[in-house]
N, C-alpha and C. Protein backbone atom coordinates (compact mmCIF):
# COMPACT_ATOMS: atom_id res chain seq x y z
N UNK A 1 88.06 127.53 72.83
CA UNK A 1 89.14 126.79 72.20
C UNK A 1 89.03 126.94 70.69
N UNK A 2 90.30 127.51 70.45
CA UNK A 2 90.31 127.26 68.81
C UNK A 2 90.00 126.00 67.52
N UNK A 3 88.99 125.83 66.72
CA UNK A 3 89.24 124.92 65.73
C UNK A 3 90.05 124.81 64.79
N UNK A 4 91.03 125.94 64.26
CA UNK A 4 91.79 125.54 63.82
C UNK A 4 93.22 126.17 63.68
N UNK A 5 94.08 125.31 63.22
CA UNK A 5 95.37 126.11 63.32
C UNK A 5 95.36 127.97 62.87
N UNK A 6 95.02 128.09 61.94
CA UNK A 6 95.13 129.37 61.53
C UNK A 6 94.44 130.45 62.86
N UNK A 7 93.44 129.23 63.40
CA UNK A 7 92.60 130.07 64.66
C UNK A 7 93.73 130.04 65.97
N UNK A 8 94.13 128.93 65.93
CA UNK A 8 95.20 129.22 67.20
C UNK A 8 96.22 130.10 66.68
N UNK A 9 96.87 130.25 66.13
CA UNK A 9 98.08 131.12 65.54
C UNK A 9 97.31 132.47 65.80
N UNK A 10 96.33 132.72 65.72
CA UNK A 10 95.70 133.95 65.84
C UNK A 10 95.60 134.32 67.40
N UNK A 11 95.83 133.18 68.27
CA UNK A 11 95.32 133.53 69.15
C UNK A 11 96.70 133.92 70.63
N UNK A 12 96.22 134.63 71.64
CA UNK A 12 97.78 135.20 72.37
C UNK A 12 97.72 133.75 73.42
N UNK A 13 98.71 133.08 72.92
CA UNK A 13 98.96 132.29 73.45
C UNK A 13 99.53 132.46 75.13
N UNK A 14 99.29 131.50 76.13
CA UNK A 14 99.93 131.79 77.32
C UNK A 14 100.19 130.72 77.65
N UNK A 15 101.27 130.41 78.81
CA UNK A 15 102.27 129.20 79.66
C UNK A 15 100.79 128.30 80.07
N UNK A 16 99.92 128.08 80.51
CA UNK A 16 98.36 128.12 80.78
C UNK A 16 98.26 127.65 79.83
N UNK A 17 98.10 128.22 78.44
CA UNK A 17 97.37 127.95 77.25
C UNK A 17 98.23 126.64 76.40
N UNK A 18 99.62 126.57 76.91
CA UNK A 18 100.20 125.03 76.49
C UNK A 18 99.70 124.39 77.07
N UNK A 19 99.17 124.03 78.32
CA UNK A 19 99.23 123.22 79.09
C UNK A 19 97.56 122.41 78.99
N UNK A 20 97.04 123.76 78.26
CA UNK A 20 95.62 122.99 77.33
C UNK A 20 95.87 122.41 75.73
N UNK A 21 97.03 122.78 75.64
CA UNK A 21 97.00 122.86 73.87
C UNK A 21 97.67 121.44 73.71
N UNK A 22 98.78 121.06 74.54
CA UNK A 22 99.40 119.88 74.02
C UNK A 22 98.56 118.99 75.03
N UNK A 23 98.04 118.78 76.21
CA UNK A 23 97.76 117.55 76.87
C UNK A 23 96.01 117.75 77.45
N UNK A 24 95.62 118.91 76.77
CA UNK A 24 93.91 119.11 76.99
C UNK A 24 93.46 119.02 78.32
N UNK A 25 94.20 119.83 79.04
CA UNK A 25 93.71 119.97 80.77
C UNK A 25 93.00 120.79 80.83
N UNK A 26 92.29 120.89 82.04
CA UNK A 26 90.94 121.48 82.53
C UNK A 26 91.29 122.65 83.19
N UNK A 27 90.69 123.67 83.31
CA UNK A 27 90.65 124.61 84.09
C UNK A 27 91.21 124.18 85.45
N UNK A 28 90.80 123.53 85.93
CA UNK A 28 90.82 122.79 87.61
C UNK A 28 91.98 122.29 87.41
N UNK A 29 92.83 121.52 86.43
CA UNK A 29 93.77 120.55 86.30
C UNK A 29 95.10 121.94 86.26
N UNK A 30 94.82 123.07 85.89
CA UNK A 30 95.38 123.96 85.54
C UNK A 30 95.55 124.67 87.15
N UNK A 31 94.92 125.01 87.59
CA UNK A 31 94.77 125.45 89.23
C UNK A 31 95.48 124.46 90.02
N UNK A 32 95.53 123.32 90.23
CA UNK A 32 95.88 122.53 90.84
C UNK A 32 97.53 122.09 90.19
N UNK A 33 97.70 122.50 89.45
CA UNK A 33 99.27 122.30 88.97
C UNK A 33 99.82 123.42 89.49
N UNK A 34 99.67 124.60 89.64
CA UNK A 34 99.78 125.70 89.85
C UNK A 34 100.05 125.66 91.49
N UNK A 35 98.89 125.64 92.50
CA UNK A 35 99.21 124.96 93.60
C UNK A 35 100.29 124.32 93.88
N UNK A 36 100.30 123.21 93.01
CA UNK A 36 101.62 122.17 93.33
C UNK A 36 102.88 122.89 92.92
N UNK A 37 103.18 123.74 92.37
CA UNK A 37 104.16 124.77 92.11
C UNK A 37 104.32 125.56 93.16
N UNK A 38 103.10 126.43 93.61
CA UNK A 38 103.70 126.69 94.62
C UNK A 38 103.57 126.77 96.08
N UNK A 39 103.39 125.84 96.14
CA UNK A 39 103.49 125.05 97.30
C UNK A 39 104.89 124.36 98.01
N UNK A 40 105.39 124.89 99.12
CA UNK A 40 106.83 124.52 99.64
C UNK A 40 106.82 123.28 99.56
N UNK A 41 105.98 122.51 99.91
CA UNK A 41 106.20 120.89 100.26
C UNK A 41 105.43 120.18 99.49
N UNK A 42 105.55 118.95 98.85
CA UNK A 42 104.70 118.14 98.15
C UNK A 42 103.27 117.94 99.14
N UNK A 43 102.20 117.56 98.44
CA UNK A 43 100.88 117.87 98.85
C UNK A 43 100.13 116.64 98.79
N UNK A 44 99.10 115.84 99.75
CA UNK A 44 98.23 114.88 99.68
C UNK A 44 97.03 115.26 99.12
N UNK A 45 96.56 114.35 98.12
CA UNK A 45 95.12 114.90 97.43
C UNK A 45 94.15 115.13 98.30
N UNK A 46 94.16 115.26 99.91
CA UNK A 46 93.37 115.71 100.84
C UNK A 46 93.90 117.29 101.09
N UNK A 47 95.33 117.84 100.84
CA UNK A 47 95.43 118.91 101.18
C UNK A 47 95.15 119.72 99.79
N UNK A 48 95.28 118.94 98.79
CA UNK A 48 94.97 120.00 97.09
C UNK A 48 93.12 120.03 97.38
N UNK A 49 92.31 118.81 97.83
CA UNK A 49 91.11 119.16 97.65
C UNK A 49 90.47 120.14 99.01
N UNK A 50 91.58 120.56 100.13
CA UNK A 50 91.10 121.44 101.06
C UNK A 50 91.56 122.90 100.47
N UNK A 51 92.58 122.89 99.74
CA UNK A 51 92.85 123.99 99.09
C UNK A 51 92.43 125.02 97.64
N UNK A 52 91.74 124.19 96.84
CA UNK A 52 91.14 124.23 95.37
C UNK A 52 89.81 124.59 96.16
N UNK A 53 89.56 124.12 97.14
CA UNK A 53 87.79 123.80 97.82
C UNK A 53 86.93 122.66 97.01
N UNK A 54 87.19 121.78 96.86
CA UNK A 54 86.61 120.48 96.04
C UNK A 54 86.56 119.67 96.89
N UNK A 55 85.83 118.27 96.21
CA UNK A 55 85.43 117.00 96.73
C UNK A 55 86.87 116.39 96.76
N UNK A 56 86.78 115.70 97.75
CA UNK A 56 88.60 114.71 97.25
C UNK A 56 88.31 114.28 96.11
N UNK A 57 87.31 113.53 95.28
CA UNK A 57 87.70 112.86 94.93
C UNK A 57 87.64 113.62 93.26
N UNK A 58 87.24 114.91 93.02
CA UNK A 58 87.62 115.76 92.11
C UNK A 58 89.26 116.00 92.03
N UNK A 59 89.92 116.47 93.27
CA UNK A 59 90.75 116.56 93.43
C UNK A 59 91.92 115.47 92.81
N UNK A 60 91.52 114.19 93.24
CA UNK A 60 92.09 113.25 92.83
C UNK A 60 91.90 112.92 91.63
N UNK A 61 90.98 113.17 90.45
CA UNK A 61 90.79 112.70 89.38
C UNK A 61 91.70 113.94 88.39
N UNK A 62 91.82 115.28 89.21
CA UNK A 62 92.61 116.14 88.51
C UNK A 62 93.96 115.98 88.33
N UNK A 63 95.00 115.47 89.59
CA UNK A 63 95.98 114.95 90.24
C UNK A 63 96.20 113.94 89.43
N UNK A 64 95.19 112.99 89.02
CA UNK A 64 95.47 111.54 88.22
C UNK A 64 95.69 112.18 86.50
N UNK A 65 95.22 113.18 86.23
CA UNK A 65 95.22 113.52 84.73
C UNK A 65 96.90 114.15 84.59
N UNK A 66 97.08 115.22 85.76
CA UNK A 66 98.86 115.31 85.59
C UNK A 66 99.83 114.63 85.96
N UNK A 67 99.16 113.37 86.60
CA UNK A 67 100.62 112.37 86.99
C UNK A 67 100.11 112.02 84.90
N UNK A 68 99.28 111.45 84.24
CA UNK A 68 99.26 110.94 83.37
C UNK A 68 100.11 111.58 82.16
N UNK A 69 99.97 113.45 82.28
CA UNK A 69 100.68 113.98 81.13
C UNK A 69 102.16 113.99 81.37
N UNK A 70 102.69 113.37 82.53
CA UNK A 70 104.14 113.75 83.51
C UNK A 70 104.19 114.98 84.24
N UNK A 71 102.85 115.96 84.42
CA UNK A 71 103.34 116.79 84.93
C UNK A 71 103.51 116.87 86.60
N UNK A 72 103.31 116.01 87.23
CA UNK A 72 103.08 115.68 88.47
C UNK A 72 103.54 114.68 88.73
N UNK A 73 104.63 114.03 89.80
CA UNK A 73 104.45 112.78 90.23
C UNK A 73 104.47 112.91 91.67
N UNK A 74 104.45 111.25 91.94
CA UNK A 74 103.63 110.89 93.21
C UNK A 74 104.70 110.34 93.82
N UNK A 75 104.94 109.99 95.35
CA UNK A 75 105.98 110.09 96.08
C UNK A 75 105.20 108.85 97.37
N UNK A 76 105.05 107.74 97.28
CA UNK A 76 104.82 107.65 98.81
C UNK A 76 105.90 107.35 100.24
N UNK A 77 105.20 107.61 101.17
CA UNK A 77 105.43 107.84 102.38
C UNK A 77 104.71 106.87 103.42
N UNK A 78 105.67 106.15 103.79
CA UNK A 78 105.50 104.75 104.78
C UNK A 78 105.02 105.50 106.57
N UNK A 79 104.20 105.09 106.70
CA UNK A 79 103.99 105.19 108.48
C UNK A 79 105.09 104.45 109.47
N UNK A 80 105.83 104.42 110.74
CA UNK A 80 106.57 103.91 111.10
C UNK A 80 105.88 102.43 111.48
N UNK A 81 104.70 102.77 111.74
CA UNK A 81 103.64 101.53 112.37
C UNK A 81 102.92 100.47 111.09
N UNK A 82 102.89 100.94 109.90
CA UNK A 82 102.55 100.08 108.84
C UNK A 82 101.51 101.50 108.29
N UNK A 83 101.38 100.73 106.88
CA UNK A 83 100.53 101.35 106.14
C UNK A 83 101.38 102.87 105.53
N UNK A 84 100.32 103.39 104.58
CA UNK A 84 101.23 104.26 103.83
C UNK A 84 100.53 105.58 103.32
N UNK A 85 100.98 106.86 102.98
CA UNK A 85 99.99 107.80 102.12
C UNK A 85 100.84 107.87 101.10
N UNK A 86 100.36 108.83 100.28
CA UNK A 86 100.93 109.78 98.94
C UNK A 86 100.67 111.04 98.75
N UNK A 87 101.89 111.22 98.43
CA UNK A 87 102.49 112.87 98.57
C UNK A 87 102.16 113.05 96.68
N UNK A 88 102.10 114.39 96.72
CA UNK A 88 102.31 115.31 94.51
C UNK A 88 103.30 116.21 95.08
N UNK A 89 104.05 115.97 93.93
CA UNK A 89 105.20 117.25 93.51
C UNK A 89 104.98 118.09 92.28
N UNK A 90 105.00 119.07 91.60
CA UNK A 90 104.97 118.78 90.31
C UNK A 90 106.47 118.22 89.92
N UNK A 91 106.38 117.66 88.65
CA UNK A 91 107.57 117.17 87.57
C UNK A 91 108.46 118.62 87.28
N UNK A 92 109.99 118.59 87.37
CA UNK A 92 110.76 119.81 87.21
C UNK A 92 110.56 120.49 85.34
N UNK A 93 110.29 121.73 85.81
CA UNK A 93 109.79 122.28 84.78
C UNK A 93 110.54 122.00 83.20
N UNK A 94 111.96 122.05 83.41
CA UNK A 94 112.71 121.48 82.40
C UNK A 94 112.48 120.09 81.48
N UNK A 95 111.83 119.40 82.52
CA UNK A 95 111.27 117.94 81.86
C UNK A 95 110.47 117.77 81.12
N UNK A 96 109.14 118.70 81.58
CA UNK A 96 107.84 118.90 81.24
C UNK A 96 108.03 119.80 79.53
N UNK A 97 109.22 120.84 80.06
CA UNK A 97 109.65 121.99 78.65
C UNK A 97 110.28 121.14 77.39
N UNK A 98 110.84 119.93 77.73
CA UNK A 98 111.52 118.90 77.26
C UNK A 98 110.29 117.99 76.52
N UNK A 99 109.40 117.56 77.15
CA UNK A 99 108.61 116.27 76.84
C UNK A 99 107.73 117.37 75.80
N UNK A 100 107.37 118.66 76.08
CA UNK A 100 106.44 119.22 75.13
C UNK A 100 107.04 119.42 73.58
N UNK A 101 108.35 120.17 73.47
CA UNK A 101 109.21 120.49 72.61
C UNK A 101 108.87 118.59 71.53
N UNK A 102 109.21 117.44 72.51
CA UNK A 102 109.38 116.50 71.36
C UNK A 102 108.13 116.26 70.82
N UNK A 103 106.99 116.59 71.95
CA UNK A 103 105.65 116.21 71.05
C UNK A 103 105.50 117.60 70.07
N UNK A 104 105.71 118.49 70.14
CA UNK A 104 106.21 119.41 69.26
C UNK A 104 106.38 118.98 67.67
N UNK A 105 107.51 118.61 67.99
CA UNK A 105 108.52 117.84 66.91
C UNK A 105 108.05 116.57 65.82
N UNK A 106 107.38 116.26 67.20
CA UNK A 106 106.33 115.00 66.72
C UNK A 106 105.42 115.40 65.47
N UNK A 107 104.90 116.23 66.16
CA UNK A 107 103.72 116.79 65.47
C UNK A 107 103.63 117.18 64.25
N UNK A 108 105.11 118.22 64.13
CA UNK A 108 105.11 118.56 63.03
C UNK A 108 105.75 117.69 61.93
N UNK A 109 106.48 116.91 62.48
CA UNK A 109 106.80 115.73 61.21
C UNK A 109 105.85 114.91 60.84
N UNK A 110 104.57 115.05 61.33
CA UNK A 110 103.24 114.28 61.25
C UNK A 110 102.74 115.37 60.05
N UNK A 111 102.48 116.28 60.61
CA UNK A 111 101.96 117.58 59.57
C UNK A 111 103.06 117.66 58.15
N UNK A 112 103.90 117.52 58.34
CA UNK A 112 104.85 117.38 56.97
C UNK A 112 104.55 116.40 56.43
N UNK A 113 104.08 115.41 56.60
CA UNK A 113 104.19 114.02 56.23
C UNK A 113 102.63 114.02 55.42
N UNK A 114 101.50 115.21 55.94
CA UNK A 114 100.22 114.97 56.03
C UNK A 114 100.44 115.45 54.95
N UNK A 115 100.98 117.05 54.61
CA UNK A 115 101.20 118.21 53.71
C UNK A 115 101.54 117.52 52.15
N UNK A 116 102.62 116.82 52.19
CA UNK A 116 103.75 115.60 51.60
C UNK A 116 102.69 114.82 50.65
N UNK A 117 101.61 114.36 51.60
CA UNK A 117 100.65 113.42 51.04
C UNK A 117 99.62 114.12 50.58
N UNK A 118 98.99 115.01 50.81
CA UNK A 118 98.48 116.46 50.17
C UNK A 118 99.10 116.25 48.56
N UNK A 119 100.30 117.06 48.61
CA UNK A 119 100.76 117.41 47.49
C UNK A 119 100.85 116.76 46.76
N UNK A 120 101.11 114.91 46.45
CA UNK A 120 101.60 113.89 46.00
C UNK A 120 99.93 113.53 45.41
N UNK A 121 99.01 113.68 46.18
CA UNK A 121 97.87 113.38 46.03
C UNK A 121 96.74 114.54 44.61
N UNK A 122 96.89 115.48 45.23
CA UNK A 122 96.94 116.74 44.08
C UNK A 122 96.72 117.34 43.03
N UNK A 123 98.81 116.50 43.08
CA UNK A 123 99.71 117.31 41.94
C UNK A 123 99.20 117.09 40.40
N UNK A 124 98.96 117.91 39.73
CA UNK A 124 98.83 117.89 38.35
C UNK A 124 97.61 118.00 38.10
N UNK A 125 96.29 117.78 39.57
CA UNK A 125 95.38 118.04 39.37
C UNK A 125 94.76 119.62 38.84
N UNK A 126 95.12 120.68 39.24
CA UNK A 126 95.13 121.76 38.68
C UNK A 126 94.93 122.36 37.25
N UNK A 127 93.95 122.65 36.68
CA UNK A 127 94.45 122.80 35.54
C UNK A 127 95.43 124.08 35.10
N UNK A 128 96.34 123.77 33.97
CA UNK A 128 97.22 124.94 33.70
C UNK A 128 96.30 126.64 34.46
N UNK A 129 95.44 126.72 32.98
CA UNK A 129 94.73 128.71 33.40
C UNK A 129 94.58 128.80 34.37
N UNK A 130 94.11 127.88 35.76
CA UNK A 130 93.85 127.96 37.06
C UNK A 130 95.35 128.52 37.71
N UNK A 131 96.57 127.53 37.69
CA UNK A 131 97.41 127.86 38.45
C UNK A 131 98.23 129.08 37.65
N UNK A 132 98.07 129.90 36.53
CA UNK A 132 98.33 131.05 36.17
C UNK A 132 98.00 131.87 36.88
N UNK A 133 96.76 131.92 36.40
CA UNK A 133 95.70 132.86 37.49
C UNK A 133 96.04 133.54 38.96
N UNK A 134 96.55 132.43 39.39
CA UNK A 134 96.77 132.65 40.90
C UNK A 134 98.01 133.24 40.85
């Protein structure tokens, strides 16, 4: 993982590599979204941890990190006799392309704001021959 911007900008970014960059998922959290993509039918954290090959309850702690970023939600399903399970879908990709774009947006009006206070902070510090120089 990159430390810093100039290091990520350097680096070949991939669909994968957002999905660590804005919400810091795991390798495993990354596999298991993937799964849930493509996978015909929504999935019980007993069928993602027979499929990944994990403990359920890995499974489930991965499952709990993408219902948390939105990329996953959860669906339950009533027994006719009582009692209940839960199904994962992933979240439609448009939503997820949507929710990243504003933390995006976010971000960088944070970084403008940082830059802003940079400059304000600074300014005039320079002496004249210095900023010739350059």
């Amino acid at each position: 993982m990159a430390n810093s911007m100039s290091e990520l900008l350097r680096q070949d970014m991939t669909c994968d590599g957002l999905l660590e960059c804005f919400h810091g998922l795991k390798e495993l959290d990354k596999d298991v979204f993937r799964l849930l993509t493509e996978s015909d039918e929504p999935l019980t954290v007993d069928d993602v941890a027979e499929r990944i090959d994990r403990e359920r309850s890995t499974a489930y702690r991965s499952v709990q990190r993408l219902m948390q970023t939105g990329f996953v939600q959860k669906t339950q399903i009533n027994y006719e006799q009582g009692g209940y399970y839960h199904v994962y879908r992933p979240t439609d990709p448009d939503e997820i392309a949507n929710e990243m774009q504003r933390l995006l947006n976010d971000w960088y009006a944070k970084m403008g704001q940082l830059i802003g206070e940079f400059r304000d902070q600074y300014e005039g510090s320079v002496p004249e021959s210095a900023a010739v120089e350059q």
